[in-house]
Protein backbone atom coordinates (compact mmCIF):
# COMPACT_ATOMS: atom_id res chain seq x y z
CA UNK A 1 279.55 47.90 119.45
CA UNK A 2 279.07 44.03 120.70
CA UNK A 3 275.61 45.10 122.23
CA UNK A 4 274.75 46.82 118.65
CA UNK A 5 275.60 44.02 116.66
CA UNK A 6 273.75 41.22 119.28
CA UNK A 7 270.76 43.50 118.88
CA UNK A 8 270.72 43.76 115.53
CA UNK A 9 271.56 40.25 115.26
CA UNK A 10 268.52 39.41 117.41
CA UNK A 11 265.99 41.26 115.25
CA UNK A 12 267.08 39.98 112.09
CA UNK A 13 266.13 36.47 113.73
CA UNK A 14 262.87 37.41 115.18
CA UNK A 15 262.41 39.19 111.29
CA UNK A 16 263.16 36.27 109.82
CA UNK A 17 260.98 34.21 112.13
CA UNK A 18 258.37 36.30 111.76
CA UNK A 19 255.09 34.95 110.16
CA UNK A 20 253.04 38.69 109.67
CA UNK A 21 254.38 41.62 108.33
CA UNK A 22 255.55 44.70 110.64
CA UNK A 23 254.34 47.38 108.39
CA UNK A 24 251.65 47.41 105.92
CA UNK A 25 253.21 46.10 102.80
CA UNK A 26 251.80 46.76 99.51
CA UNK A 27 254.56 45.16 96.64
CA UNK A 28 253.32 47.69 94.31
CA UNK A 29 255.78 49.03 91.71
CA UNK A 30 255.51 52.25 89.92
CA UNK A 31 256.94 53.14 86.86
CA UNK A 32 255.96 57.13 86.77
CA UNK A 33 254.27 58.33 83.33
CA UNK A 34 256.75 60.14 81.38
CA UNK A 35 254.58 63.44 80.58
CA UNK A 36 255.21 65.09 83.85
CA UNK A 37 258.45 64.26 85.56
CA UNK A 38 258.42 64.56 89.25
CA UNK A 39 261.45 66.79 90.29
CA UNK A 40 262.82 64.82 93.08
CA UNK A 41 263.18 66.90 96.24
CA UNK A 42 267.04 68.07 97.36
CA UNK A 43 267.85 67.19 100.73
CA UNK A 44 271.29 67.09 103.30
CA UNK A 45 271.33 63.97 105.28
CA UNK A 46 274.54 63.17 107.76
CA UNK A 47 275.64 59.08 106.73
CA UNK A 48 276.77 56.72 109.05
CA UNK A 49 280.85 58.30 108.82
CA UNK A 50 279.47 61.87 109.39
CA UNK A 51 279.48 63.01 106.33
CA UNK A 52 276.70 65.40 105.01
CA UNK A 53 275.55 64.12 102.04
CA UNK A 54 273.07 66.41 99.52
CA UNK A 55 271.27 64.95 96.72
CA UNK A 56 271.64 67.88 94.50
CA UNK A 57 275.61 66.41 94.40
CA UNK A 58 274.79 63.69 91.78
CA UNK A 59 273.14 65.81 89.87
CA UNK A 60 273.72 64.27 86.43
CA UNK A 61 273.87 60.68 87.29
CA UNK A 62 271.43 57.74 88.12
CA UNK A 63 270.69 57.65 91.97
CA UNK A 64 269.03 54.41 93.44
CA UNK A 65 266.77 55.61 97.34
CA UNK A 66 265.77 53.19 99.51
CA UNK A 67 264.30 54.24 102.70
CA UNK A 68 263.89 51.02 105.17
CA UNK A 69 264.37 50.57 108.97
CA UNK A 70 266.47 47.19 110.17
CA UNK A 71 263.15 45.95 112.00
CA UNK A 72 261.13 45.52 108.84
CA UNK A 73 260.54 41.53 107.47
CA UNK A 74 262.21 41.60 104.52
CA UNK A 75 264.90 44.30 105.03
CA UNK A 76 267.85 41.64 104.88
CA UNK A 77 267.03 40.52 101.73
CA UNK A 78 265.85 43.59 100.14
CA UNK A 79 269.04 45.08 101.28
CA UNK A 80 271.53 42.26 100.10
CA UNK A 81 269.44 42.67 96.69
CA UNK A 82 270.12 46.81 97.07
CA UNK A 83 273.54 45.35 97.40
CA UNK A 84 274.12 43.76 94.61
CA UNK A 85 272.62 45.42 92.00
CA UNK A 86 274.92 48.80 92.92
CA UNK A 87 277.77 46.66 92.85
CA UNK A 88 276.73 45.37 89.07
CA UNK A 89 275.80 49.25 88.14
CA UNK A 90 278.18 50.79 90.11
CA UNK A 91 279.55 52.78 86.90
CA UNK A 92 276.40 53.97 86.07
CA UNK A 93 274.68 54.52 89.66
CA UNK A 94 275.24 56.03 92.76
CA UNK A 95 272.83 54.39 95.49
CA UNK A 96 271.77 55.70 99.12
CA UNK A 97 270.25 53.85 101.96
CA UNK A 98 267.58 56.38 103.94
CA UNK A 99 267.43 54.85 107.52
CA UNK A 100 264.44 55.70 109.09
CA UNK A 101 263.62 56.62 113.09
CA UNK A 102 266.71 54.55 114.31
CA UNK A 103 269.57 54.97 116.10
CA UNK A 104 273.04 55.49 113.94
CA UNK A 105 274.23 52.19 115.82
CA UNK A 106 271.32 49.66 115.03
CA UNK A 107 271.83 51.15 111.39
CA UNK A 108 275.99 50.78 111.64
CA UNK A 109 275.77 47.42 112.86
CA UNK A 110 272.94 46.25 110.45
CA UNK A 111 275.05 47.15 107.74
CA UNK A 112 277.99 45.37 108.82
CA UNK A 113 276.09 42.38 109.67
CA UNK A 114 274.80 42.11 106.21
CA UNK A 115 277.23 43.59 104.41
CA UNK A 116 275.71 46.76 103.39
CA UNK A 117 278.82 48.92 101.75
CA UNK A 118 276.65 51.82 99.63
CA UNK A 119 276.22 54.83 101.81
CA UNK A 120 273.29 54.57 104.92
CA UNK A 121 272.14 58.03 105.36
CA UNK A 122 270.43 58.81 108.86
CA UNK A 123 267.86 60.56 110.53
CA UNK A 124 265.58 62.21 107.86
CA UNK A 125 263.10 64.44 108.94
CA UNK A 126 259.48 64.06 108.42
CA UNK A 127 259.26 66.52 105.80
CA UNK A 128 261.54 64.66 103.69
CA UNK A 129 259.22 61.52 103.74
CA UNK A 130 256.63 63.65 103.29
CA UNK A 131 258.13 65.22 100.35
CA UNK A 132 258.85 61.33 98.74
CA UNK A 133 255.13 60.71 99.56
CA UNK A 134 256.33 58.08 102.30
CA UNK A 135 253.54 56.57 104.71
CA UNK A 136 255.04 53.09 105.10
CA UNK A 137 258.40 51.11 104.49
CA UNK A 138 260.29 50.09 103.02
CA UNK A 139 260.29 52.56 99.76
CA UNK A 140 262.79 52.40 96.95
CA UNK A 141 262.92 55.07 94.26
CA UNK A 142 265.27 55.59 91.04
CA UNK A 143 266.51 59.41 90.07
CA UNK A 144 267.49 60.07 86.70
CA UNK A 145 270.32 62.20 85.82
CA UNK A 146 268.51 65.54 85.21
CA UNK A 147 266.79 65.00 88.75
CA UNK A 148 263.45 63.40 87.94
CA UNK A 149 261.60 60.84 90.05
CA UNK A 150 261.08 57.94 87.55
CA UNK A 151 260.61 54.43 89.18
CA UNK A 152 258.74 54.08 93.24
CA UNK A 153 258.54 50.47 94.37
CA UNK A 154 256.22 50.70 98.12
CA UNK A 155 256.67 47.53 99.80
CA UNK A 156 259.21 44.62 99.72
CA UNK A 157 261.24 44.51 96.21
CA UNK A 158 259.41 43.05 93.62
CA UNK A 159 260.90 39.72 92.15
CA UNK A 160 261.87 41.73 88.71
CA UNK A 161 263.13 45.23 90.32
CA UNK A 162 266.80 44.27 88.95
CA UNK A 163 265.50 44.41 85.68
CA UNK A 164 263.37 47.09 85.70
CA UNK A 165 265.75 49.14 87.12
CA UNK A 166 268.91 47.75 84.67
CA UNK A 167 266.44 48.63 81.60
CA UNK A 168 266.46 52.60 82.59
CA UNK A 169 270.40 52.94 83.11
CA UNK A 170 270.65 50.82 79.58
C-alpha cells in the first residue's frame, strides 16, 4: 500500500510538472441535440471494494461518467472538481469514476491521495469505450434519468462544466 501511494504520489508530481500534455486533449464540450437522444449503453463494472456495479441500477436518476487514468495532466484537478460538484448534487446525482488500463492499486491509492470518495469503477473493456465513442482521455459524460446521453466533455473540464452540468439537474 506504501509503494502504491509513493507511486502515485510520484506521478502526480511529474503530472503536475509536466509542460506537454500526455494524451491528445481537445477541451471540447458537447451538449447533445435534443431530437435524438443517445441511449447510453448498460454496462457491469467491479469498483475499487469489489462490488459489481451496473448502470442500468440508477435508472431514473442523474448519473455523472468520467473515464480518466491517474497519469493524465490534469486528472488531479479534474478529479477534485468531479469531487466537489457530487458532493454539492449529491441529492440529485449519482457519479462514477471509469478508471482506465490501470491497476486497482494506482487507482485505490490515487483516490485516497486526492480524496476521491464517489465510486472508481475498474477495468472496462474496450467495447465499453467503444460504445461511449472513447479514443482519448479523459471523457466526462452526464445521463439523464430515463437513460439518455445528454452532455460529453473530451478533454480536461472546461472552466464552466459546474454550471453546465448544475443547469440540467435544475
Amino acid at each position: 500500500m506504501v509503494r502504491s501511494t509513493i507511486l502515485v504520489t510520484l506521478l502526480l508530481l511529474c503530472a503536475a510538472c509536466s509542460g506537454s500534455p500526455a494524451v491528445e486533449i481537445r477541451p471540447t464540450a458537447t451538449p447533445l441535440p435534443q431530437a435524438e437522444p443517445l441511449a447510453a449503453p448498460d454496462f457491469s463494472l467491479l469498483s475499487l471494494d469489489g462490488q459489481t456495479i451496473r448502470l442500468s441500477d440508477f435508472r431514473g436518476q442523474w448519473v455523472l461518467l468520467t473515464f480518466w487514468a491517474s497519469w493524465l495532466d490534469t486528472t488531479v484537478y479534474d478529479m477534485s472538481d468531479i469531487q466537489q460538484f457530487a458532493d454539492a448534487h449529491a441529492d440529485r446525482l449519482t457519479t462514477l469514476g471509469i478508471n482506465v488500463g490501470e491497476d486497482a492499486d494506482i487507482a485505490r491509492a490515487f483516490a485516497t491521495v486526492v480524496g476521491i470518495r464517489f465510486p472508481l469503477l475498474i477495468n472496462p473493456d474496450d467495447t465499453l469505450l467503444a460504445n461511449y465513442l472513447i479514443t482519448s482521455l479523459p471523457v466526462t459524460i452526464m445521463i439523464s434519468p430515463d437513460g439518455n446521453i445528454i452532455y460529453r466533455q473530451f478533454g480536461p473540464l472546461d472552466p464552466d462544466f459546474k454550471s453546465e452540468l448544475a443547469a440540467f439537474l435544475n
